[in-house]
N, C-alpha and C. Protein backbone atom coordinates (compact mmCIF):
# COMPACT_ATOMS: atom_id res chain seq x y z
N UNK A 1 -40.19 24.08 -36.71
CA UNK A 1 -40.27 23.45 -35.42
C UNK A 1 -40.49 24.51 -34.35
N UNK A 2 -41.39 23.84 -33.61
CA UNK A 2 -41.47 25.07 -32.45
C UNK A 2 -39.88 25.11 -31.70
N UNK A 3 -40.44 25.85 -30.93
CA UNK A 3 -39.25 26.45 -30.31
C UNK A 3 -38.90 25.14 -28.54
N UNK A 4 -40.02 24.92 -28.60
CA UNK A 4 -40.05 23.99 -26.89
C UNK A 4 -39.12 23.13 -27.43
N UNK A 5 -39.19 22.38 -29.14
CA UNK A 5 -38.19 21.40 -29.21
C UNK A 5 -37.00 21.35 -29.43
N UNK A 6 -36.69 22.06 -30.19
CA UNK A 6 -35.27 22.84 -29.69
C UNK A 6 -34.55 22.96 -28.33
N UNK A 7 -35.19 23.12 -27.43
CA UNK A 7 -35.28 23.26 -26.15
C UNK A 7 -34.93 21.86 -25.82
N UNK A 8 -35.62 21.16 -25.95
CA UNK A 8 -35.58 19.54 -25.43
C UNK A 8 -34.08 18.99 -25.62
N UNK A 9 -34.30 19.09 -27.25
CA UNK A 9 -33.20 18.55 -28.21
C UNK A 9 -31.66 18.99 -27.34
N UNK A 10 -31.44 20.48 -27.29
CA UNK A 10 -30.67 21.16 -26.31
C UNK A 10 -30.36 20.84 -24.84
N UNK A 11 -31.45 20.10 -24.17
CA UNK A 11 -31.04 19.36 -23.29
C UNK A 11 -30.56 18.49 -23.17
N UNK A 12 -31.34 17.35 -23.95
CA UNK A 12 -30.86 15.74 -24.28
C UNK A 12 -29.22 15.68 -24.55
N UNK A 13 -29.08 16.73 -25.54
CA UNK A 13 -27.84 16.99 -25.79
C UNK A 13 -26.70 17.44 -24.31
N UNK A 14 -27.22 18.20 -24.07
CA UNK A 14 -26.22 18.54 -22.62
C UNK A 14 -26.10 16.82 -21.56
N UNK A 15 -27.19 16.37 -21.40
CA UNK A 15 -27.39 15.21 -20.95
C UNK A 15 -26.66 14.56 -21.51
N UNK A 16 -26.89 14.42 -22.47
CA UNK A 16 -25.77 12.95 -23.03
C UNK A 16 -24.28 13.77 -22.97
N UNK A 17 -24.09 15.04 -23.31
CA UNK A 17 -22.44 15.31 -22.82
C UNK A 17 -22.25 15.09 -22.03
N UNK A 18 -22.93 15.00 -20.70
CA UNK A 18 -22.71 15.18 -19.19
C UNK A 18 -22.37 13.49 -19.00
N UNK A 19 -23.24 12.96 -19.52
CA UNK A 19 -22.76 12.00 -19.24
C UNK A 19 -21.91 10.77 -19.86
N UNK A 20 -21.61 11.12 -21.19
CA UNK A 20 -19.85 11.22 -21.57
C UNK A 20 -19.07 11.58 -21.06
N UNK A 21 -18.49 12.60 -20.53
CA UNK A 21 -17.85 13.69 -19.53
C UNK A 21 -17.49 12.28 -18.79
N UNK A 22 -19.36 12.19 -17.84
CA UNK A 22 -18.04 11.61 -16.21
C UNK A 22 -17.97 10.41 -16.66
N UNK A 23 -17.99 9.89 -17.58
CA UNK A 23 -17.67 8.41 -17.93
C UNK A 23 -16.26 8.28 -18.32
N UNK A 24 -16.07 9.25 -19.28
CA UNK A 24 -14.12 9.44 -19.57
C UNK A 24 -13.77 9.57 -17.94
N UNK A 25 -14.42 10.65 -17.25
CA UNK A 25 -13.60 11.17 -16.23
C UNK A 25 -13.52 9.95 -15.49
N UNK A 26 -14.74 8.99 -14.94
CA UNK A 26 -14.16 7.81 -14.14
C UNK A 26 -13.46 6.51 -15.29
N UNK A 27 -13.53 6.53 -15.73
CA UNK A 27 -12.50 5.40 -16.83
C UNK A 27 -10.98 5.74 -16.25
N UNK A 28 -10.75 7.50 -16.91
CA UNK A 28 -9.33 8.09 -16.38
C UNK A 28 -8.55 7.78 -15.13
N UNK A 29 -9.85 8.03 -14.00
CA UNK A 29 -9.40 7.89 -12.77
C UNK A 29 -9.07 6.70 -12.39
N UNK A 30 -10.20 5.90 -12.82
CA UNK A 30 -9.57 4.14 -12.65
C UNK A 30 -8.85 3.74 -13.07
N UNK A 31 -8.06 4.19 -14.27
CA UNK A 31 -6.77 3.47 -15.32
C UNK A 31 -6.09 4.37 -13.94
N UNK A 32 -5.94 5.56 -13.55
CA UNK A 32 -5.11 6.10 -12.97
C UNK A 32 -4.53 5.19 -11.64
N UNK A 33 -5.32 5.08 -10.84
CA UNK A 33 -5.71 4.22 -9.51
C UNK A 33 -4.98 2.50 -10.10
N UNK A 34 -5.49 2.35 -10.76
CA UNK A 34 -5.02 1.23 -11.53
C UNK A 34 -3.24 1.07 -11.44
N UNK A 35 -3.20 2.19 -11.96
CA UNK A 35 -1.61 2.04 -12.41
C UNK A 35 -0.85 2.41 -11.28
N UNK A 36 -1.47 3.31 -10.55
CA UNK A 36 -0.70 3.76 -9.29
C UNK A 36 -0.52 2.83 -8.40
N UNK A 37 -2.12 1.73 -8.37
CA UNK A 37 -1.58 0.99 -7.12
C UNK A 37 -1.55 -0.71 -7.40
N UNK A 38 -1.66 -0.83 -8.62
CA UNK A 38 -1.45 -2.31 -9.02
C UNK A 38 -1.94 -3.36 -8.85
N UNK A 39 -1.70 -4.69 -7.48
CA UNK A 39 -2.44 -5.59 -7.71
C UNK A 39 -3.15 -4.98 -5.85
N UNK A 40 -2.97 -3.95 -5.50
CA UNK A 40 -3.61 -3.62 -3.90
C UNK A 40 -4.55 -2.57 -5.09
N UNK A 41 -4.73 -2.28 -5.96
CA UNK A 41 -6.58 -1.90 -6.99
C UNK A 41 -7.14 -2.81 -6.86
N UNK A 42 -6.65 -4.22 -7.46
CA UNK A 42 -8.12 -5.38 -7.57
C UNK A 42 -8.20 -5.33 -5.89
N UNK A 43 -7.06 -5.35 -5.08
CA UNK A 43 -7.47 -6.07 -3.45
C UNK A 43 -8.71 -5.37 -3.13
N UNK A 44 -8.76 -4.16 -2.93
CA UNK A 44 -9.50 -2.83 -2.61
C UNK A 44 -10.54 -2.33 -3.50
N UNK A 45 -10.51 -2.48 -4.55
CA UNK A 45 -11.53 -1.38 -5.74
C UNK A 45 -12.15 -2.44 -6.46
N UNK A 46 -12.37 -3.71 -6.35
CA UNK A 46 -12.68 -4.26 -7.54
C UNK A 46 -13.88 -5.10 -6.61
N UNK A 47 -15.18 -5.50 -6.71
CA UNK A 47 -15.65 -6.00 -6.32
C UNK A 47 -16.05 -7.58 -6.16
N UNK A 48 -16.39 -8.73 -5.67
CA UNK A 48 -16.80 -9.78 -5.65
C UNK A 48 -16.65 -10.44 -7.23
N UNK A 49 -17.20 -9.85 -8.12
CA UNK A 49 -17.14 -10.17 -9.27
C UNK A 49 -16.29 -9.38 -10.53
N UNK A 50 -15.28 -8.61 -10.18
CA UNK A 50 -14.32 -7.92 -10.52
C UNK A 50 -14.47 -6.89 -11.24
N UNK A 51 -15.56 -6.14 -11.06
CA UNK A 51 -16.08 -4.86 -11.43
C UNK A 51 -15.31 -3.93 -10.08
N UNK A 52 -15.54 -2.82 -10.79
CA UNK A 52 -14.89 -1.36 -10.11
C UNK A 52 -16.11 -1.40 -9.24
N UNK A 53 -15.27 -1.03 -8.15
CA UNK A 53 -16.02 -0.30 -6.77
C UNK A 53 -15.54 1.08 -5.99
N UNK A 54 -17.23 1.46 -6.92
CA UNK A 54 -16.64 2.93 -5.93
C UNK A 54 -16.08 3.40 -4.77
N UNK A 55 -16.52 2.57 -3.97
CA UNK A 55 -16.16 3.04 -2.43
C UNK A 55 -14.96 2.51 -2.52
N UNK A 56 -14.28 1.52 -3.13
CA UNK A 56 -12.87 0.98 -2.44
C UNK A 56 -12.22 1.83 -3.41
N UNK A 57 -12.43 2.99 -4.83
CA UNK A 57 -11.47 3.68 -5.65
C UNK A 57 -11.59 4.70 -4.53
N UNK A 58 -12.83 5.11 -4.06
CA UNK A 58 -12.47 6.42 -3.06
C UNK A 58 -11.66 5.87 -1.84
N UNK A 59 -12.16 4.72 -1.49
CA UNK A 59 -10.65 4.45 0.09
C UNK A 59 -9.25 4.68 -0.36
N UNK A 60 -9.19 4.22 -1.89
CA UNK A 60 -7.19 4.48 -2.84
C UNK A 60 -7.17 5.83 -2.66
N UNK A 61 -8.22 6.84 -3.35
CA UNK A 61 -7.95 7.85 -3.08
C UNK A 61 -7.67 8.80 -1.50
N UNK A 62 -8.36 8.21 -0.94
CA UNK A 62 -8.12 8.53 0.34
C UNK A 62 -6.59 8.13 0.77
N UNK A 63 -6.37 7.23 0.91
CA UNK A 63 -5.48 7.16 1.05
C UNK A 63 -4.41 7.94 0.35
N UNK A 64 -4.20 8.18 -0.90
CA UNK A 64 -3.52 8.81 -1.42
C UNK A 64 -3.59 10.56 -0.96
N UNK A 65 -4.58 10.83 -0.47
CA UNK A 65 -4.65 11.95 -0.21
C UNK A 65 -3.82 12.32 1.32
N UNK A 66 -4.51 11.38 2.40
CA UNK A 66 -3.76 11.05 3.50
C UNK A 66 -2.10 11.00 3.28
N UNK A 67 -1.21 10.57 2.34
CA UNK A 67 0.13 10.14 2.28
C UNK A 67 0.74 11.12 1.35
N UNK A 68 -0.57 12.21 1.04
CA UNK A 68 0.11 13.76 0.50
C UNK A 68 0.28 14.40 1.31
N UNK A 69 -0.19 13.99 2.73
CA UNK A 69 0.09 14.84 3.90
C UNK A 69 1.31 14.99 4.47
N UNK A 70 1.61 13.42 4.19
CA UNK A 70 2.80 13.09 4.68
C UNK A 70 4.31 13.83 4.39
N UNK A 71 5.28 14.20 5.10
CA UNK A 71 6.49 14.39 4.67
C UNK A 71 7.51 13.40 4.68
N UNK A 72 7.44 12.36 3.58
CA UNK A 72 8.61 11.58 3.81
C UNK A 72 9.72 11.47 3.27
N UNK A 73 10.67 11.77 4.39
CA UNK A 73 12.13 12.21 3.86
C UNK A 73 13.15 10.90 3.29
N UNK A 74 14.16 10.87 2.32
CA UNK A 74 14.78 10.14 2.55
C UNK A 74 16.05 9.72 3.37
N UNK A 75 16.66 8.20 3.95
CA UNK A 75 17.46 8.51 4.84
C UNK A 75 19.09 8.60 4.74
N UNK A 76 19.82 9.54 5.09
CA UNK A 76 21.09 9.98 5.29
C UNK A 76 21.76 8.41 4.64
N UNK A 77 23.30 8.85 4.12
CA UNK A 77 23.85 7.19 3.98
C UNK A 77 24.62 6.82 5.28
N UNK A 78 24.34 7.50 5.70
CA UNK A 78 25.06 6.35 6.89
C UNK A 78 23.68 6.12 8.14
N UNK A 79 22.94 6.66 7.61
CA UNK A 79 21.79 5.85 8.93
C UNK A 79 21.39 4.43 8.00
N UNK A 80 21.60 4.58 6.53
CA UNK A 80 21.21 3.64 5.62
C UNK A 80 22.43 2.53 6.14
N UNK A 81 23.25 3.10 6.09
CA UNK A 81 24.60 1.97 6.45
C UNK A 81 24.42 1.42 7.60
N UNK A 82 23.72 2.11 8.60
CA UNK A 82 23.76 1.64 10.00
C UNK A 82 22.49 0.38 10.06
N UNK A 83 21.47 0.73 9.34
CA UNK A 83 19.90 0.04 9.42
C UNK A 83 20.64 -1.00 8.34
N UNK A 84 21.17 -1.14 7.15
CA UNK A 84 21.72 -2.72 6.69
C UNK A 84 22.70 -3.02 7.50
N UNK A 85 23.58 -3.10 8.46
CA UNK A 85 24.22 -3.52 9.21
C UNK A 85 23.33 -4.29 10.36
N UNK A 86 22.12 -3.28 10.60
CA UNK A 86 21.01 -4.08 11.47
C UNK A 86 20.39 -5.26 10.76
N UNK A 87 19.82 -5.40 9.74
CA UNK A 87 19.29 -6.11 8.85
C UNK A 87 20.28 -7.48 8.74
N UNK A 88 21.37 -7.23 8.48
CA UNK A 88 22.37 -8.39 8.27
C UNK A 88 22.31 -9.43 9.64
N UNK A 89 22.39 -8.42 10.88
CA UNK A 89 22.59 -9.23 12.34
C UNK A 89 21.07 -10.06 12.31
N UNK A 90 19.98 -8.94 12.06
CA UNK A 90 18.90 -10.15 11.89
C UNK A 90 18.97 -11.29 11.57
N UNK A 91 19.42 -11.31 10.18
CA UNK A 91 19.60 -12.44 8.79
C UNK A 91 20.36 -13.31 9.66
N UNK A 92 21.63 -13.75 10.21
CA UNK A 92 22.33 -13.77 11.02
C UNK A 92 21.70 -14.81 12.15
N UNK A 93 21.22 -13.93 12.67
CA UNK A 93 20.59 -14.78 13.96
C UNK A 93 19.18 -15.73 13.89
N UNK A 94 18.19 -15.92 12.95
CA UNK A 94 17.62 -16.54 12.10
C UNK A 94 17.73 -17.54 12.29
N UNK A 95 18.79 -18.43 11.40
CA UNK A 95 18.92 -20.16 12.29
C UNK A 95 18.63 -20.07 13.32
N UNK A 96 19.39 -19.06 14.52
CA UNK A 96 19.34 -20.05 15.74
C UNK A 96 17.78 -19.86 16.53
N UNK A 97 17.21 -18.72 16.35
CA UNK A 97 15.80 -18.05 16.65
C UNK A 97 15.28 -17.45 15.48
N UNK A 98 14.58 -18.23 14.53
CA UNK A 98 13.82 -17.79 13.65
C UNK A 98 12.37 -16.56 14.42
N UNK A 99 12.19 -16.98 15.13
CA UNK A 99 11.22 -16.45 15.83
C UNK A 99 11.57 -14.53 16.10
N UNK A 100 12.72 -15.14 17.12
CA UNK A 100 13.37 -13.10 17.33
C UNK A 100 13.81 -12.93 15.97
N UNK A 101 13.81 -13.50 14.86
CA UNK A 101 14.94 -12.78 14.03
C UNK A 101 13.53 -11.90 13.07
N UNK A 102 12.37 -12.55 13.50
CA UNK A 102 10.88 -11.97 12.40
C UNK A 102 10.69 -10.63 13.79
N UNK A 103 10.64 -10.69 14.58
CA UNK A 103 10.30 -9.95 15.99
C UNK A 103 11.06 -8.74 15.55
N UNK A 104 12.32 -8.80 14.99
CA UNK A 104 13.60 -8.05 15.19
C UNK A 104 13.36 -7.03 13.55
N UNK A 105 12.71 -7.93 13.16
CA UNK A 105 12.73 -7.36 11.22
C UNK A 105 11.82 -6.74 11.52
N UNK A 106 10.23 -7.32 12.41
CA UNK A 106 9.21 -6.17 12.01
C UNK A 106 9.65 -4.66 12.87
N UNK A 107 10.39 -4.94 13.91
CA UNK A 107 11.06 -3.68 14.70
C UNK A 107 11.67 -2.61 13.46
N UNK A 108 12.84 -3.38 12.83
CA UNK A 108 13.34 -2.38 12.27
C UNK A 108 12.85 -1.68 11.44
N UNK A 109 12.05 -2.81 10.43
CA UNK A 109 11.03 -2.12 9.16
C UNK A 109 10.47 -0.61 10.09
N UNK A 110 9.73 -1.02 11.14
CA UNK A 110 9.00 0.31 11.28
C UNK A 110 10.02 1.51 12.32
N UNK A 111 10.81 1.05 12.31
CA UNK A 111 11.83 2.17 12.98
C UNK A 111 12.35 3.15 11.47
N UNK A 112 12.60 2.37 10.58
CA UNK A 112 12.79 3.04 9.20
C UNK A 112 11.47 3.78 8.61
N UNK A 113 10.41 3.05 8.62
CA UNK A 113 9.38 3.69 8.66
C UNK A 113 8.92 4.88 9.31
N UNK A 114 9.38 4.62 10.81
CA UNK A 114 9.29 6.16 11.18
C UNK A 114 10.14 6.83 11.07
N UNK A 115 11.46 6.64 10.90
CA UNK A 115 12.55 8.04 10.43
C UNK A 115 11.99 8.25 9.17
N UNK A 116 11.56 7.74 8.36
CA UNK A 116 11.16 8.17 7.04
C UNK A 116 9.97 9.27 7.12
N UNK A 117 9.31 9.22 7.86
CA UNK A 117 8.23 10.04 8.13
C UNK A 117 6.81 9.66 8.08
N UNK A 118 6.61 7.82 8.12
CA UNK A 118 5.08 7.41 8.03
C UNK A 118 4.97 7.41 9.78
N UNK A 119 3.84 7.35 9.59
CA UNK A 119 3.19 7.25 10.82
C UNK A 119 2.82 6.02 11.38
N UNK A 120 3.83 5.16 12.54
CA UNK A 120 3.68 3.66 12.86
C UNK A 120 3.15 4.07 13.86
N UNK A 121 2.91 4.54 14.71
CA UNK A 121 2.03 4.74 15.65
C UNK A 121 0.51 4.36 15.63
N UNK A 122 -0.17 4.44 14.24
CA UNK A 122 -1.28 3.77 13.99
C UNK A 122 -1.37 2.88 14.15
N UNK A 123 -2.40 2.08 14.39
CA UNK A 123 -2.75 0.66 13.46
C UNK A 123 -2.34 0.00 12.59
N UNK A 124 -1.66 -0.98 12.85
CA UNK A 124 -0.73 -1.80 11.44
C UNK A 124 -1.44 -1.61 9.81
N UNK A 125 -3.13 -1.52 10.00
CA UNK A 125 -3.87 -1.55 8.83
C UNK A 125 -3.37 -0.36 7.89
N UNK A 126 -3.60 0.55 9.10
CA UNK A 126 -3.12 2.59 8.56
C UNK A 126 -1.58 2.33 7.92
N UNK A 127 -0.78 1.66 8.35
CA UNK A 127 0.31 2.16 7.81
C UNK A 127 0.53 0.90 6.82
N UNK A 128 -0.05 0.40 6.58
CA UNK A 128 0.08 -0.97 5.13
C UNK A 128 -1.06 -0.16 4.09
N UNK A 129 -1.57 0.46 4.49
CA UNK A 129 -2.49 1.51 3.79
C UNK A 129 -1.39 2.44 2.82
N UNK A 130 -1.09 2.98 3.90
CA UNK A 130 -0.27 4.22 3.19
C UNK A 130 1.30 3.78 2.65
N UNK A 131 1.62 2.91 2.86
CA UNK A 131 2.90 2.11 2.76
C UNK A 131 2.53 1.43 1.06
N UNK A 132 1.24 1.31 0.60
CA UNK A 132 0.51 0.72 -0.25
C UNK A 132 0.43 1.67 -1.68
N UNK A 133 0.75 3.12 -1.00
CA UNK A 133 0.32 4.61 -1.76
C UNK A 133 2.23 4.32 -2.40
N UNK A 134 2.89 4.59 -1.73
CA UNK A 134 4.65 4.33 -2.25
C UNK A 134 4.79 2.60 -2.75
N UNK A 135 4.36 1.65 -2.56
CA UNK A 135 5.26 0.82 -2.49
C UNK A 135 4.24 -0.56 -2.44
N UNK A 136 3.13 -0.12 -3.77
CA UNK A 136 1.92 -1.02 -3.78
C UNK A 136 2.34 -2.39 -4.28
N UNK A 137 3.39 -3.16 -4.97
CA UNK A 137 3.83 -4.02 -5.16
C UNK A 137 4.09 -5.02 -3.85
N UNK A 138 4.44 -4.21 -3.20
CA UNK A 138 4.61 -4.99 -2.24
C UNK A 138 3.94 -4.98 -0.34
N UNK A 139 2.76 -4.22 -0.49
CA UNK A 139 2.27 -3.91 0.55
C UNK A 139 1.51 -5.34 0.52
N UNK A 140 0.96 -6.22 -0.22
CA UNK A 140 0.35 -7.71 -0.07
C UNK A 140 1.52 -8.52 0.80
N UNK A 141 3.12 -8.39 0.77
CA UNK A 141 4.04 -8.92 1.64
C UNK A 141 4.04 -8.58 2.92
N UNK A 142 4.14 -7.31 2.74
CA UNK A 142 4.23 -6.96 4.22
C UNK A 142 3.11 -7.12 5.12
N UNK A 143 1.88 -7.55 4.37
CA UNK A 143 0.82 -7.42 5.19
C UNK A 143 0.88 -9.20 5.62
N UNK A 144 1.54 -9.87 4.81
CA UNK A 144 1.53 -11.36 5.03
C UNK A 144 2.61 -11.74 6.23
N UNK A 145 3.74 -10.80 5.71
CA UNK A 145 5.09 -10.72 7.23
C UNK A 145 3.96 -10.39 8.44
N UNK A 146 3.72 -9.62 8.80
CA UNK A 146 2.61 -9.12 9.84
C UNK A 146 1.82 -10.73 10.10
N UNK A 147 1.01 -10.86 9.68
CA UNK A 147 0.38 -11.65 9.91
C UNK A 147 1.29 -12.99 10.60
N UNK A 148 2.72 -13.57 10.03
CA UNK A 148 3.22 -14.84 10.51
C UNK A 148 4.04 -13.61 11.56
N UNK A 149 4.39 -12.76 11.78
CA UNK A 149 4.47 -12.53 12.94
C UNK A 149 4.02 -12.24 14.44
N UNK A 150 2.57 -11.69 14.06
CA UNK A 150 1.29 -11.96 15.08
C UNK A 150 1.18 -13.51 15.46
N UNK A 151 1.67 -14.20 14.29
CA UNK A 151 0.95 -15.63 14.76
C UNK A 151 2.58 -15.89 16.14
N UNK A 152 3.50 -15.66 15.32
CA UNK A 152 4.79 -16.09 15.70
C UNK A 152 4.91 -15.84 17.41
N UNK A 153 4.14 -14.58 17.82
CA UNK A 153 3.73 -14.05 18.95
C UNK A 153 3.90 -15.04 19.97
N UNK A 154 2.42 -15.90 19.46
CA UNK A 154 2.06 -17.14 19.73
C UNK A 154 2.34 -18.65 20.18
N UNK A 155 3.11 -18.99 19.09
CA UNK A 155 4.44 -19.79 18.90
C UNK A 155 3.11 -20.48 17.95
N UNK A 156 3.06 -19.81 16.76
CA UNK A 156 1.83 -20.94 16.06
C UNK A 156 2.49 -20.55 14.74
N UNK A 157 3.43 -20.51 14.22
CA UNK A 157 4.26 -20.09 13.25
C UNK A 157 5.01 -20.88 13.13
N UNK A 158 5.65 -21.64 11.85
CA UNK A 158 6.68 -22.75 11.42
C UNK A 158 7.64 -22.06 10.72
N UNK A 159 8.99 -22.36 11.03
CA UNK A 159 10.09 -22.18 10.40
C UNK A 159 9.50 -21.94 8.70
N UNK A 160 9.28 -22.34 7.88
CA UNK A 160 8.94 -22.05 7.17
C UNK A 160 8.36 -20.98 6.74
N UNK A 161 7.03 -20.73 7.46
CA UNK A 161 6.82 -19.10 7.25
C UNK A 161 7.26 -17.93 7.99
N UNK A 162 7.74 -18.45 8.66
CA UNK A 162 8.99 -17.15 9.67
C UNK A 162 9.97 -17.19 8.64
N UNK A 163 10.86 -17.60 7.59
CA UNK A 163 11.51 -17.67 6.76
C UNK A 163 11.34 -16.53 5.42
N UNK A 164 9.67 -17.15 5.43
CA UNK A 164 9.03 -16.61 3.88
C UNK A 164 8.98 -14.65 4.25
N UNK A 165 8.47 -14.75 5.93
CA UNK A 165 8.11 -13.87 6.72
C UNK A 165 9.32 -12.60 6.55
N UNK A 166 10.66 -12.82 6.87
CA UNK A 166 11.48 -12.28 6.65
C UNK A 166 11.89 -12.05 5.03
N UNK A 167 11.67 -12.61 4.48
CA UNK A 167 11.99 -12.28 2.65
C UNK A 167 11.21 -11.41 2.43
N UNK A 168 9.55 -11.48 3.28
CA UNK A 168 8.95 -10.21 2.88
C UNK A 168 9.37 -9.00 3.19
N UNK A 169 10.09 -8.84 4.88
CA UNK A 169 10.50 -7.90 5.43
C UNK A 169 11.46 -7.35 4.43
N UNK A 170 12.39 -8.10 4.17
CA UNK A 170 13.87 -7.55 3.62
C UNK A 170 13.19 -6.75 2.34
N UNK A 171 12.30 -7.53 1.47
CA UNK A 171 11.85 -7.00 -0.14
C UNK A 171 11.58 -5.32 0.43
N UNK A 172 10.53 -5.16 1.64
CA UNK A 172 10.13 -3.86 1.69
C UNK A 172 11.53 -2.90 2.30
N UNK A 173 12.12 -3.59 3.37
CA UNK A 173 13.25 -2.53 4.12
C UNK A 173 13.94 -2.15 2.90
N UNK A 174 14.12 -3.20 2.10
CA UNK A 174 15.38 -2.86 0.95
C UNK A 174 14.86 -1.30 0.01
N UNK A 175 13.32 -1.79 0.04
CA UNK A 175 12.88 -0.21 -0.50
C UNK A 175 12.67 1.08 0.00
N UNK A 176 12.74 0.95 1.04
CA UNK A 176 12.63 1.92 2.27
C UNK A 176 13.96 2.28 2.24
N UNK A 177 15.32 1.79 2.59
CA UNK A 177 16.31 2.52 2.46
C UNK A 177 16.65 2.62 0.84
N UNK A 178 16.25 2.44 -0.05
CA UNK A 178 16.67 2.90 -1.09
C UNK A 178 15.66 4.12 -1.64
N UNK A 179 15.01 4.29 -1.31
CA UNK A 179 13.83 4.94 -1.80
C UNK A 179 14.74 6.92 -1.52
């Protein structure tokens, strides 16, 4: 055989490694992404017809990269003692103003949020983002609390989901001070 085919053969070959290679390598990364962020992967990475999407595995990653920036500390037990003592007065006042008692939960959530070290100062989106990187189980709640509380703003919110609204709150605060 001449020598040019050898040559070829030697490429084809590198070619097809190469592209074995990034096929493990994105499989890896997606089981990774996958597992890290649960059912906020399909929300974000999975497209119309439930194929992987690149751009929404790079927004996970982004994000994940963004919330390596982060320093988040955990909190002292008695600021923990002090923030469920807050939490309870919420729970508490509920019957009589369902309304302040969702007003009062999304306050505290992000007062814990910021002693912890996320950044609430953003955009509610930014920090259900990165809130999504720790605590992806349940960033679909909190983004639903948000929402009947914007409405609640309003007065376009029913006892009912000001109710559901706060169960979401408590699921995440409860992880926030335990975390």
């Amino acid at each position: 055989m001449d020598s040019w085919v050898w040559i070829v053969i030697a490429v084809a070959v590198v070619i097809v490694a190469a592209v074995v290679i990034a096929a493990v390598w994105r499989a890896r990364r997606r089981a990774r992404l996958r597992e890290a962020f649960g059912p906020e992967y399909e929300r974000v990475a999975l497209d119309g017809d439930g194929r992987p999407d690149r751009r929404g595995e790079a927004e996970l990653q982004r994000r994940q990269a963004r919330r390596a920036e982060l320093e988040i500390r955990p909190l002292a037990a008695e600021r923990q003692q002090q923030y469920l003592a807050e939490w309870h007065e919420i729970q508490a006042m509920f019957v009589d103003t369902p309304d302040r008692s969702v007003a009062n939960a999304e306050a505290l959530v992000s007062q814990v949020m910021r002693e912890r070290g996320y950044p609430v100062d953003a955009d509610f989106e930014q920090q259900a983002d990165l809130i999504s990187v720790d605590h992806p189980q349940l960033v679909r709640d909190y983004r639903q609390a948000h929402r009947v509380y914007e409405r609640s703003l309003s007065d376009r919110a029913d006892t009912d989901e000001l109710r559901s609204s706060l169960v979401y709150y408590r699921s995440l605060f409860s992880e926030l001070l335990a975390a």
